[in-house]
Protein backbone atom coordinates (compact mmCIF):
# COMPACT_ATOMS: atom_id res chain seq x y z
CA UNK A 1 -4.85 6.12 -3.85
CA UNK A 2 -7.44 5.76 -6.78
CA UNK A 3 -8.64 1.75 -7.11
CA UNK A 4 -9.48 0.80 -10.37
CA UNK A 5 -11.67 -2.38 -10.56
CA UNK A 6 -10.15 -5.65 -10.89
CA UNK A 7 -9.69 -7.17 -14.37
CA UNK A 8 -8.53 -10.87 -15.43
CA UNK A 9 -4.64 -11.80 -15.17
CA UNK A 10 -4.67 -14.99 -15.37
CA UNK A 11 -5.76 -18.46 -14.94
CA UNK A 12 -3.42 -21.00 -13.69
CA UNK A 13 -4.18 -25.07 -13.47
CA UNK A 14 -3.09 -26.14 -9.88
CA UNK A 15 -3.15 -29.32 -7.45
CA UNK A 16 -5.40 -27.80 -5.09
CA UNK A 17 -3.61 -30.15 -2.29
CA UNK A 18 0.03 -28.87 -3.01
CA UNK A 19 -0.04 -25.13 -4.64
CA UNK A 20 0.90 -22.74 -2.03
CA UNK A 21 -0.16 -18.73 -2.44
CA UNK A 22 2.31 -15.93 -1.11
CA UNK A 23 0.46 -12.68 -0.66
CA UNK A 24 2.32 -9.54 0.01
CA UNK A 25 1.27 -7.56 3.04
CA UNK A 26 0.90 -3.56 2.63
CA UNK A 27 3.48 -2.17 5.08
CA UNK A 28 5.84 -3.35 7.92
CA UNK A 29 2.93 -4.92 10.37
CA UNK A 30 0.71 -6.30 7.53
CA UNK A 31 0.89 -10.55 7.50
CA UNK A 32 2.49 -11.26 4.63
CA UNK A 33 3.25 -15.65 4.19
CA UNK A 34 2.56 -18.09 1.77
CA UNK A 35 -0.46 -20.62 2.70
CA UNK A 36 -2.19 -23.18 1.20
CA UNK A 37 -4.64 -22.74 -0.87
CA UNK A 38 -7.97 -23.86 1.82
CA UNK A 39 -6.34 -21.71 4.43
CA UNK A 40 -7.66 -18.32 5.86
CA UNK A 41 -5.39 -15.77 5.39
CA UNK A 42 -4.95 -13.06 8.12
CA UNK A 43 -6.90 -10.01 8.03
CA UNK A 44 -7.70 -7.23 10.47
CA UNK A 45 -9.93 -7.70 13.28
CA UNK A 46 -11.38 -4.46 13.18
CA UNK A 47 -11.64 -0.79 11.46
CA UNK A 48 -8.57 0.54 13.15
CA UNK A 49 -6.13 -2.08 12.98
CA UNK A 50 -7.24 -1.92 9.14
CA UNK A 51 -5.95 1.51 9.03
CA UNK A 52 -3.15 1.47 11.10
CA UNK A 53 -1.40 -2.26 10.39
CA UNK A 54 -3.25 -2.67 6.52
CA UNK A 55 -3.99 -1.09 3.59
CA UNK A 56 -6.42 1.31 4.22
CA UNK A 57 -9.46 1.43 2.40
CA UNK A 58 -9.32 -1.85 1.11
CA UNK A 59 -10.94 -5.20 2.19
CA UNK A 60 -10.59 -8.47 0.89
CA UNK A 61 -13.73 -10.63 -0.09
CA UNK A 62 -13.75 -13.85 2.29
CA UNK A 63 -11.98 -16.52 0.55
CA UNK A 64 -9.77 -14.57 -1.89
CA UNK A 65 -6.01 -14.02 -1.42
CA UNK A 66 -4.67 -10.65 -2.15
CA UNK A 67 -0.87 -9.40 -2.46
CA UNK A 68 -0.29 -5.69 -2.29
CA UNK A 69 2.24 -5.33 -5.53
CA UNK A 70 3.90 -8.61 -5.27
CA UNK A 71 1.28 -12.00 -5.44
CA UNK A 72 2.84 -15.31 -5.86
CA UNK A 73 1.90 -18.78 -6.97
CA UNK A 74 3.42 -22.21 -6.45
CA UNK A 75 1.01 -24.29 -8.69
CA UNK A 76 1.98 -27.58 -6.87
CA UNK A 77 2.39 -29.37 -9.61
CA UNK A 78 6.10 -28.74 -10.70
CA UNK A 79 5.25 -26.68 -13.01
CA UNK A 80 7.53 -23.13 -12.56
CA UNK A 81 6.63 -20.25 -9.43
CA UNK A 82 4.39 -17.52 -11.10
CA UNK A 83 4.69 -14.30 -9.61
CA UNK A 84 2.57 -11.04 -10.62
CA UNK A 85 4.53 -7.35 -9.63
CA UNK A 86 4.12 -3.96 -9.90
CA UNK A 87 6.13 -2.66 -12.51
CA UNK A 88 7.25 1.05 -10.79
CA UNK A 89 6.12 0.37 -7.30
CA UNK A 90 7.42 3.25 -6.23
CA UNK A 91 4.46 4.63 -8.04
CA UNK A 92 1.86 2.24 -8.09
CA UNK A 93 0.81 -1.08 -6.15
CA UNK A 94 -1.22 -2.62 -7.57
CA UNK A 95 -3.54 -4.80 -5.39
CA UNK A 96 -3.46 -8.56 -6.74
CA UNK A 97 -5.70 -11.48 -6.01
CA UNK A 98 -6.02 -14.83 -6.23
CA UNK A 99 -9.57 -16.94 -6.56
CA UNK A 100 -9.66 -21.01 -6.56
CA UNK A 101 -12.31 -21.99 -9.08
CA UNK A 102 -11.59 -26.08 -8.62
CA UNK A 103 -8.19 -27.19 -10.01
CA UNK A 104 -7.66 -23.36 -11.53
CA UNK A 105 -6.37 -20.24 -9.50
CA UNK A 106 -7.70 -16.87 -11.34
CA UNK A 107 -5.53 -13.93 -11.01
CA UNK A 108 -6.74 -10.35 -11.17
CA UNK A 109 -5.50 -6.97 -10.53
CA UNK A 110 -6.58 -3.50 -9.85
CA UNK A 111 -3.61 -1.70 -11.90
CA UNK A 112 -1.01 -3.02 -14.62
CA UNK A 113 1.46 -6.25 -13.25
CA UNK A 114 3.80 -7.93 -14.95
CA UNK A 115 4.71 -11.67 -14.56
CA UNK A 116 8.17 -13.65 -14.02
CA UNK A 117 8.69 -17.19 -13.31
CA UNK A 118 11.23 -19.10 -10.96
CA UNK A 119 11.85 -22.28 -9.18
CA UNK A 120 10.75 -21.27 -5.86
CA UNK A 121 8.53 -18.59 -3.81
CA UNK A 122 11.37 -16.85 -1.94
CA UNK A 123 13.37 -17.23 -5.03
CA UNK A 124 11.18 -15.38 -7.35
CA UNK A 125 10.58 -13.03 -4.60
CA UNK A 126 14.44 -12.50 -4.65
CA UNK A 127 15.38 -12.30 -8.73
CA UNK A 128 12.43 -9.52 -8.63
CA UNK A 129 13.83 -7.57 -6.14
CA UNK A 130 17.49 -8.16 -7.73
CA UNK A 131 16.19 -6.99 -11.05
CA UNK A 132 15.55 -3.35 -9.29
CA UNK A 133 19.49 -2.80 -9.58
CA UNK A 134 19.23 -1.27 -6.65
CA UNK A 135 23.18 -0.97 -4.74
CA UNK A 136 23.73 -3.31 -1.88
CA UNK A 137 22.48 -1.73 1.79
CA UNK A 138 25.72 -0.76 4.00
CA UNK A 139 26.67 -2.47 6.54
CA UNK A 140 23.99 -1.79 9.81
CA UNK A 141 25.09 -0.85 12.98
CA UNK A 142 24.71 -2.96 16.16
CA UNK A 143 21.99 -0.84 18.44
CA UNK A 144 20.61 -0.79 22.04
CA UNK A 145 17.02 0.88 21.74
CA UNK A 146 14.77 1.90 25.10
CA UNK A 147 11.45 0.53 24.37
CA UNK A 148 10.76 -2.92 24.66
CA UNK A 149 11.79 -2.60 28.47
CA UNK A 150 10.22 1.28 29.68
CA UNK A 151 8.12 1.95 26.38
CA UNK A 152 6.91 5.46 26.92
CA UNK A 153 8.12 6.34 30.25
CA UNK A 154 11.76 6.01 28.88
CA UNK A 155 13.71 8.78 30.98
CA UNK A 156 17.08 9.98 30.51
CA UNK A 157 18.46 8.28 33.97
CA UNK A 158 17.67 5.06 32.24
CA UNK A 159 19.33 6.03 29.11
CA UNK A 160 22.69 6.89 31.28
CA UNK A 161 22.01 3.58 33.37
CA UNK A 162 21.97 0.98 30.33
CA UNK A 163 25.15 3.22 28.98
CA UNK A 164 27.48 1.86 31.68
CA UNK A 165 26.40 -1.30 31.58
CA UNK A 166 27.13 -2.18 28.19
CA UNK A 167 30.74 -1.45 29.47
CA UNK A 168 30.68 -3.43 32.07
CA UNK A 169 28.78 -6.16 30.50
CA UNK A 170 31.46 -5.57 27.28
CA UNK A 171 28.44 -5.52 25.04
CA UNK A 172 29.14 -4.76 21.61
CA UNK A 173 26.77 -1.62 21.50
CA UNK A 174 27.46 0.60 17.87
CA UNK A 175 24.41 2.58 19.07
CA UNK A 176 21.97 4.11 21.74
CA UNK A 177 18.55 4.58 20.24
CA UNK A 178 16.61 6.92 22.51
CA UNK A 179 12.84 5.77 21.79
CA UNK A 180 9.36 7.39 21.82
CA UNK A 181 9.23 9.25 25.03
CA UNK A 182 11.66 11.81 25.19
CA UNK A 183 9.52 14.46 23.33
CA UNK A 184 6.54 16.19 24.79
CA UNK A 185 4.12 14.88 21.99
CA UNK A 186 3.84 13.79 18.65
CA UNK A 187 4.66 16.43 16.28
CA UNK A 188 6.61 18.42 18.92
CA UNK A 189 9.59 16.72 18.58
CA UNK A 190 12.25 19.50 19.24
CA UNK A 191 10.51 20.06 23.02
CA UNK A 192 11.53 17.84 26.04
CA UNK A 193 8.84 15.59 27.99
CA UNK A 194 9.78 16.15 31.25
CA UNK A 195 11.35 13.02 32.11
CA UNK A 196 14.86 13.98 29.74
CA UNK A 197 17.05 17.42 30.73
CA UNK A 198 18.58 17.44 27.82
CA UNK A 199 18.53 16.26 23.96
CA UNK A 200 22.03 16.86 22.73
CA UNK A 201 23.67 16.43 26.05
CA UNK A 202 22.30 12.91 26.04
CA UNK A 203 23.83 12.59 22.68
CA UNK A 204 27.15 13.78 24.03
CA UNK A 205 27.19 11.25 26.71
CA UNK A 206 26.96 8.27 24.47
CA UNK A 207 29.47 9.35 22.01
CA UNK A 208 31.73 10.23 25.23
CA UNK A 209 31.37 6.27 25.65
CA UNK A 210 32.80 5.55 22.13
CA UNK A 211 29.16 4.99 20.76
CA UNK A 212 26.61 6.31 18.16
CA UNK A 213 23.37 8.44 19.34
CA UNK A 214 20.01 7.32 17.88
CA UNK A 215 16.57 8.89 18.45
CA UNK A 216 12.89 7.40 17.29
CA UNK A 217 10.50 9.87 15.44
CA UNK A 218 6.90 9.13 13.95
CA UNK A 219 7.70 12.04 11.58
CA UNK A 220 4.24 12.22 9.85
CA UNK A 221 2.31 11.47 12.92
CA UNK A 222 0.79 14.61 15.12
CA UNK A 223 -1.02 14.55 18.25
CA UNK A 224 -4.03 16.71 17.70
CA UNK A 225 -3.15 17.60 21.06
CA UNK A 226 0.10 18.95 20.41
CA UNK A 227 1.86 22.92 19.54
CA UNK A 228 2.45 22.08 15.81
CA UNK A 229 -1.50 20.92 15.76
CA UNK A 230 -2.73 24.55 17.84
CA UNK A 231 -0.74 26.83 16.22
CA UNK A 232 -0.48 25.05 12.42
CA UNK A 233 -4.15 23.34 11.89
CA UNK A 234 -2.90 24.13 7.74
CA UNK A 235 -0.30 21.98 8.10
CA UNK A 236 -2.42 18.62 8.68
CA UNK A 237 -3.40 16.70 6.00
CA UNK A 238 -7.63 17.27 5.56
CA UNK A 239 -9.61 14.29 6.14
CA UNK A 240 -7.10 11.69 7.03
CA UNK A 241 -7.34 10.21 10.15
CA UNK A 242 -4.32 8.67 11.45
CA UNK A 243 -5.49 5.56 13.49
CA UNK A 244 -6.33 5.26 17.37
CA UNK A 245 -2.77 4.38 19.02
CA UNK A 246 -4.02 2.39 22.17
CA UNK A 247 -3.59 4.20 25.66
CA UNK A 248 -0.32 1.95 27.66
CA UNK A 249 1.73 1.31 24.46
CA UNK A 250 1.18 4.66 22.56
CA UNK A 251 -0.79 7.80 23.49
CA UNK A 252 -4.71 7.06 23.56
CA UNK A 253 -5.67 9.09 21.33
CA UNK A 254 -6.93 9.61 17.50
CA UNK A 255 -3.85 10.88 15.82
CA UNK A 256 -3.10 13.34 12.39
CA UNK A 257 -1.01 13.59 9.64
CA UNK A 258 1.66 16.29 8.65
CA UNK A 259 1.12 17.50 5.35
CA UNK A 260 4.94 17.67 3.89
CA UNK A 261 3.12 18.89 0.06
CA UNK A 262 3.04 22.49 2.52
CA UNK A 263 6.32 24.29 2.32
CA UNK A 264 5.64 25.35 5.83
CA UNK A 265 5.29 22.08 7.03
CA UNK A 266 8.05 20.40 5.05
CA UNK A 267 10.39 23.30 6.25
CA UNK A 268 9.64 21.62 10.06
CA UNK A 269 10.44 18.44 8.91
CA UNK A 270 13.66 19.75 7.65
CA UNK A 271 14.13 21.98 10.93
CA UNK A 272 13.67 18.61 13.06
CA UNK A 273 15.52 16.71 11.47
CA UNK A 274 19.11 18.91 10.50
CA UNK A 275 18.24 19.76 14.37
CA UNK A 276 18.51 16.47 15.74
CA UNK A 277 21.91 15.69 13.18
CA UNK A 278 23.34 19.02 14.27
CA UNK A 279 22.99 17.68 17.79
CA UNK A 280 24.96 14.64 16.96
CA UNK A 281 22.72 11.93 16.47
CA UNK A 282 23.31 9.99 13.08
CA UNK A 283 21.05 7.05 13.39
CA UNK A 284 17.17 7.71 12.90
CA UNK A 285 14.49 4.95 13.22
CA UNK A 286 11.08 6.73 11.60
CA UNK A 287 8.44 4.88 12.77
CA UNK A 288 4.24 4.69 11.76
CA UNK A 289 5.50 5.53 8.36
CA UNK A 290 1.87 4.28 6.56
CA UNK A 291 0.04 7.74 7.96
CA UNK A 292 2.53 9.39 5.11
CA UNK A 293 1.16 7.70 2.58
CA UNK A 294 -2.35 8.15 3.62
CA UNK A 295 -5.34 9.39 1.24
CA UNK A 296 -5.95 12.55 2.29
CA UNK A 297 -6.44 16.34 1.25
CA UNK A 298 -3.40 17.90 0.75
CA UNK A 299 -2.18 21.31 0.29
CA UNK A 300 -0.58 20.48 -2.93
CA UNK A 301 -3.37 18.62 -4.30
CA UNK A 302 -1.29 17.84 -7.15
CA UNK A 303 0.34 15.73 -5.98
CA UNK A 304 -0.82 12.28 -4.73
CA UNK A 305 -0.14 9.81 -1.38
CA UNK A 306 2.75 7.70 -2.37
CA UNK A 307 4.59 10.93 -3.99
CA UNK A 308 3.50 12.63 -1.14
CA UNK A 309 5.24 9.66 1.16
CA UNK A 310 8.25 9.53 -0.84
CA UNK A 311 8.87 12.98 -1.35
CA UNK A 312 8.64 13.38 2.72
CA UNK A 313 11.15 10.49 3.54
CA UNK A 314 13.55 12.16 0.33
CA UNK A 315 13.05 15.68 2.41
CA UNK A 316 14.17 13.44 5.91
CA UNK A 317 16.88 12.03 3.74
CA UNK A 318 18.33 15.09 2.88
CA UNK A 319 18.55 16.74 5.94
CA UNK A 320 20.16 14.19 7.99
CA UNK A 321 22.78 13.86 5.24
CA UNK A 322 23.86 10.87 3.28
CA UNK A 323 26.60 9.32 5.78
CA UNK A 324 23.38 9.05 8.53
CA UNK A 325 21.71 5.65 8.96
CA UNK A 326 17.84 5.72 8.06
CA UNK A 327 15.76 2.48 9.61
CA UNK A 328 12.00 2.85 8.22
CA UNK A 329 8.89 0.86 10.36
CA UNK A 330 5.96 0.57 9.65
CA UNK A 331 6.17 1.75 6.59
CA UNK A 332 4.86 0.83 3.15
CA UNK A 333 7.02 -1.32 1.85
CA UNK A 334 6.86 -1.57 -1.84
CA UNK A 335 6.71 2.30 -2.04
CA UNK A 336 9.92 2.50 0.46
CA UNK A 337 12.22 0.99 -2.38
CA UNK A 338 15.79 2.97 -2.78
CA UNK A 339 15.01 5.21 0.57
CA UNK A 340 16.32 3.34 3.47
CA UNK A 341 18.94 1.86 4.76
CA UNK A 342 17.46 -1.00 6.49
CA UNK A 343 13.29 -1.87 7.23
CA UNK A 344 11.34 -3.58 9.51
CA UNK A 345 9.79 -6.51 7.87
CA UNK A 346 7.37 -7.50 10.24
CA UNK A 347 4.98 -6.69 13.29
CA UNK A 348 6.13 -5.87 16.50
CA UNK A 349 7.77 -8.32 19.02
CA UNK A 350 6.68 -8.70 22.42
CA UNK A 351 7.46 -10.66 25.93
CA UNK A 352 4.77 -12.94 24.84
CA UNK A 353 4.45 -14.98 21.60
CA UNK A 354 0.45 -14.52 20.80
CA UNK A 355 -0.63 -11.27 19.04
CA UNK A 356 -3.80 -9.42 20.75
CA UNK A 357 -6.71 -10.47 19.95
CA UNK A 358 -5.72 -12.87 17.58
CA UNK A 359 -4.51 -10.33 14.74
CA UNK A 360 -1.18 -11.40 13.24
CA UNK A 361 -0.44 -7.35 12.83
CA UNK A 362 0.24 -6.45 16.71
CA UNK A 363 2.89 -7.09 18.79
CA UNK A 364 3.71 -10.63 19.52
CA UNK A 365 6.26 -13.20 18.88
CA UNK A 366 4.46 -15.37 16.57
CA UNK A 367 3.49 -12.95 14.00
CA UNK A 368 7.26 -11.17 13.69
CA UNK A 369 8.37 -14.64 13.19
CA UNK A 370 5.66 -15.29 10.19
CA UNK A 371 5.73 -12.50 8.35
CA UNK A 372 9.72 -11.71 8.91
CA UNK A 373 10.38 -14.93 7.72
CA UNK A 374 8.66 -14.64 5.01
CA UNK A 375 10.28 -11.56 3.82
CA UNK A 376 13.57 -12.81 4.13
CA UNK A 377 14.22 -12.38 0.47
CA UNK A 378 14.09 -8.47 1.26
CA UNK A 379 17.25 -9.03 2.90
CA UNK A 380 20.38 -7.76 1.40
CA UNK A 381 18.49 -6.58 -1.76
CA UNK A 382 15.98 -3.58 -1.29
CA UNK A 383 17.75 -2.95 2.38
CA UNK A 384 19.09 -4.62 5.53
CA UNK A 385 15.82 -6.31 6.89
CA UNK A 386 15.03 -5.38 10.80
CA UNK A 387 13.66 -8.30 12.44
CA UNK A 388 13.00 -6.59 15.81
CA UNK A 389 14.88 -6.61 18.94
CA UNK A 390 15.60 -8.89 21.00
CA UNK A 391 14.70 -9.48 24.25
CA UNK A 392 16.98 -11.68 26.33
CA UNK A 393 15.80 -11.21 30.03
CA UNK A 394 14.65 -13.91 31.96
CA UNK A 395 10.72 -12.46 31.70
CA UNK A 396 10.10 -13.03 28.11
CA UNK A 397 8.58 -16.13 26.92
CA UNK A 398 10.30 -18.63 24.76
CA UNK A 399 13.08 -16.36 24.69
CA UNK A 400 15.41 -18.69 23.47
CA UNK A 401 13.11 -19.44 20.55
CA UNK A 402 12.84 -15.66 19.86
CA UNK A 403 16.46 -15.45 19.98
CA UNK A 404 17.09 -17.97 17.24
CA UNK A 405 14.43 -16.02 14.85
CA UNK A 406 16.21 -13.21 15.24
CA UNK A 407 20.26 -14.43 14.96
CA UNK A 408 18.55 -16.67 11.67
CA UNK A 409 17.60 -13.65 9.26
CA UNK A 410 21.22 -12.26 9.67
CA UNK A 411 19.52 -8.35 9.64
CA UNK A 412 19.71 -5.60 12.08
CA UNK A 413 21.08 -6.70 15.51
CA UNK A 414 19.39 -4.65 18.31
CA UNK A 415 19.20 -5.03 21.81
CA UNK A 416 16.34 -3.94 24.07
CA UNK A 417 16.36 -5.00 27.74
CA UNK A 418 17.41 -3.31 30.68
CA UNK A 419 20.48 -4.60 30.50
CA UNK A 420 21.08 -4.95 34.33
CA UNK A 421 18.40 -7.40 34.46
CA UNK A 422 20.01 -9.80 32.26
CA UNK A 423 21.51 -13.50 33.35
CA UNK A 424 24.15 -15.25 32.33
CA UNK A 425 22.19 -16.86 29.17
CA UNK A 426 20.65 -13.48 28.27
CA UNK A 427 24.23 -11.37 28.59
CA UNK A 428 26.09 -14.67 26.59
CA UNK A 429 23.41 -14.24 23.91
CA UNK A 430 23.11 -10.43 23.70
CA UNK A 431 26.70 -10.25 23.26
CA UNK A 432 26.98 -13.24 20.86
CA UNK A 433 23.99 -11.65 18.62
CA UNK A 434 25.35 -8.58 18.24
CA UNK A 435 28.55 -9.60 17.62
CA UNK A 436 27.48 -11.52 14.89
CA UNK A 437 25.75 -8.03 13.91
CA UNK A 438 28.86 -6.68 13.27
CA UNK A 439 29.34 -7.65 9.79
């Protein structure tokens, strides 16, 4: 993505004590919140979390705020909520900033915004996203999803384990989302790590049960490690790095990016996909969704990143059929309008409530709670928001505090504990959750 330089806005009088500033973050795990106007905003706290939680390629001068597409401004001194959008972003996002000079805030932008006005941040936020006239989400699914209690080493005997305990638990479980882990490597999603037997007989067992299979992909992700990257180096996107996923929570490794612009490559993605539907799994979470929309040399190279993203999720879209339930994460959120079904809206959760190393994009209680509150106004309008599962076991810190974030934004209700290892409290409130999720 081309940036232009920044040009003038506007130039709004403020109380310096009282305005508040609401930046938009890039994708899923980007902070997004409204601060006051002497606060630090969160940034990355180094080169990779830049790529792989931010907008790559773009850094913010110290003391400047800076929405991705959306910027917002509560002058503080009752004056209306000014808020400067994108006008298509599903084709451009414009980066907008915000500079105090004294009692004034200057706006700029990097591409054409246009203004609207309303009474409140998360208001404004909301009559924009209304005005898209986009059709209300349907109604999500309750889910049970594998990672936050085996992460990577999921394996099929723990898939079959958590199964018949939601029985006898009576745990109102729509779906079983099998996570990262079943598949030999990123990219190869179609062959078996060794720790599952098999894919669709998996999916027969939980629809045996009465329930709905679900399966995790990083669709434009590839391990350079991997078949697809050995046999189909033409099919990776030329100088575009991926990110660094850390060794323990992800695979250790620089990663790639699937050029869907090459028929070959998009004919995979379509192969995958009707695959994994044909084996009877209707619910899809696509995860790391940003290294789609990633600058890059592409075979087509007509065509540039955000087409290139869209057009990808559009080809994912079609071959799981329109009845199937699409969750996007980590995704790029202003250029994921009209293509999912519901989003995540915020970093990762975690046992613990402080992010790693002090950036509010990784895992970590305190920064899904920031920046998915402060996208509540998503909710209900561009999709069903994702907050993140909870965790109910007795292990997790301030789990009753987590708990209440979660049951509060009224969005996807997903459960991910071993469920065996659950008390009383933590059964009472994963069944009270996600019967509430049942909407």
């Amino acid at each position: 993505m081309p940036h232009h330089p920044f040009t003038p806005v506007a130039a709004v009088p403020v109380d310096p004590r009282r305005a508040r500033v609401h930046e938009e973050g890039w994708q899923s795990w980007s902070p997004s919140g409204t601060y006051a106007l002497d606060a630090d905003p969160y940034r990355p706290t180094d080169d990779n979390r830049a790529t792989v939680c931010y907008r790559p390629g773009v850094t913010v001068p110290a003391g400047v705020f800076q929405g991705e597409g959306l910027l917002a401004l509560d002058p503080g001194d009752g004056s209306p909520v000014r808020l400067w959008a994108a006008p298509d972003p599903r084709r451009e996002v414009p980066s907008v900033r915000l500079t105090r000079a004294g009692s004034v805030a200057e706006i700029s932008a990097d591409g054409p915004v246009k203004e609207f006005t309303g009474t409140g941040v998360q208001e404004v936020l909301a009559d924009w996203a209304a005005g898209l006239g986009l059709p209300a989400p349907r109604p999500a699914p309750t889910v049970w999803c594998s990672w936050y209690e085996y992460f990577t080493a999921v394996t099929e005997d723990d898939v079959h384990e958590n199964l018949r305990a939601m029985d006898t638990l009576d745990l109102p479980v729509d779906v079983v989302q099998i996570d990262d882990g079943y598949q030999s490597a990123l990219g190869d999603w179609l062959t078996l790590s060794g720790r599952f037997r098999s894919r669709s007989g998996i999916a027969d067992a939980i629809r045996a049960r009465g329930r709905r299979a679900g399966i995790w992909t990083a669709p434009f992700l590839v391990d350079p490690h991997s078949e697809l990257a050995a046999r189909h180096p033409g099919w990776l996107v030329r100088s575009a790095y991926g990110g660094f996923a850390h060794a323990g929570r992800n695979w250790g490794h620089d990663l790639r990016v699937l050029d869907t612009t090459h028929p070959e490559a998009a004919a995979y993605l379509t192969d995958v996909f009707r695959t994994l539907r044909a084996e009877g799994y209707d619910y899809f979470k696509a995860d790391f969704l940003y290294a789609g929309a990633l600058d890059g040399v592409r075979y087509d190279d007509r065509v540039d990143a955000l087409t290139a993203y869209r057009s990808g999720i559009a080809l994912i879209r079609e071959a799981i059929g329109p009845q199937a339930y699409l969750l996007g994460c980590g995704a790029p959120i202003l250029p994921s309008v009209g293509l999912f079904d519901a989003m995540r809206v915020s970093p990762d959760t975690a046992p613990h409530r402080r992010p790693e190393a002090g950036d509010h994009s990784q895992p970590g209680q305190d920064p899904a709670e920031f920046t998915g509150a402060a996208r509540q106004w998503q909710h209900g309008r561009l999709w069903t928001n994702d907050p993140d599962c909870l965790m109910a076991r007795p292990a997790v810190e301030t789990r009753e505090r987590w708990a209440a974030h979660v049951e509060a934004t009224g969005g996807l209700m997903a459960s991910s504990d071993r469920l065996l290892s659950l008390d009383p409290w933590g059964v009472e409130t994963t069944r009270r959750l996600l019967s509430g999720g049942r909407r």
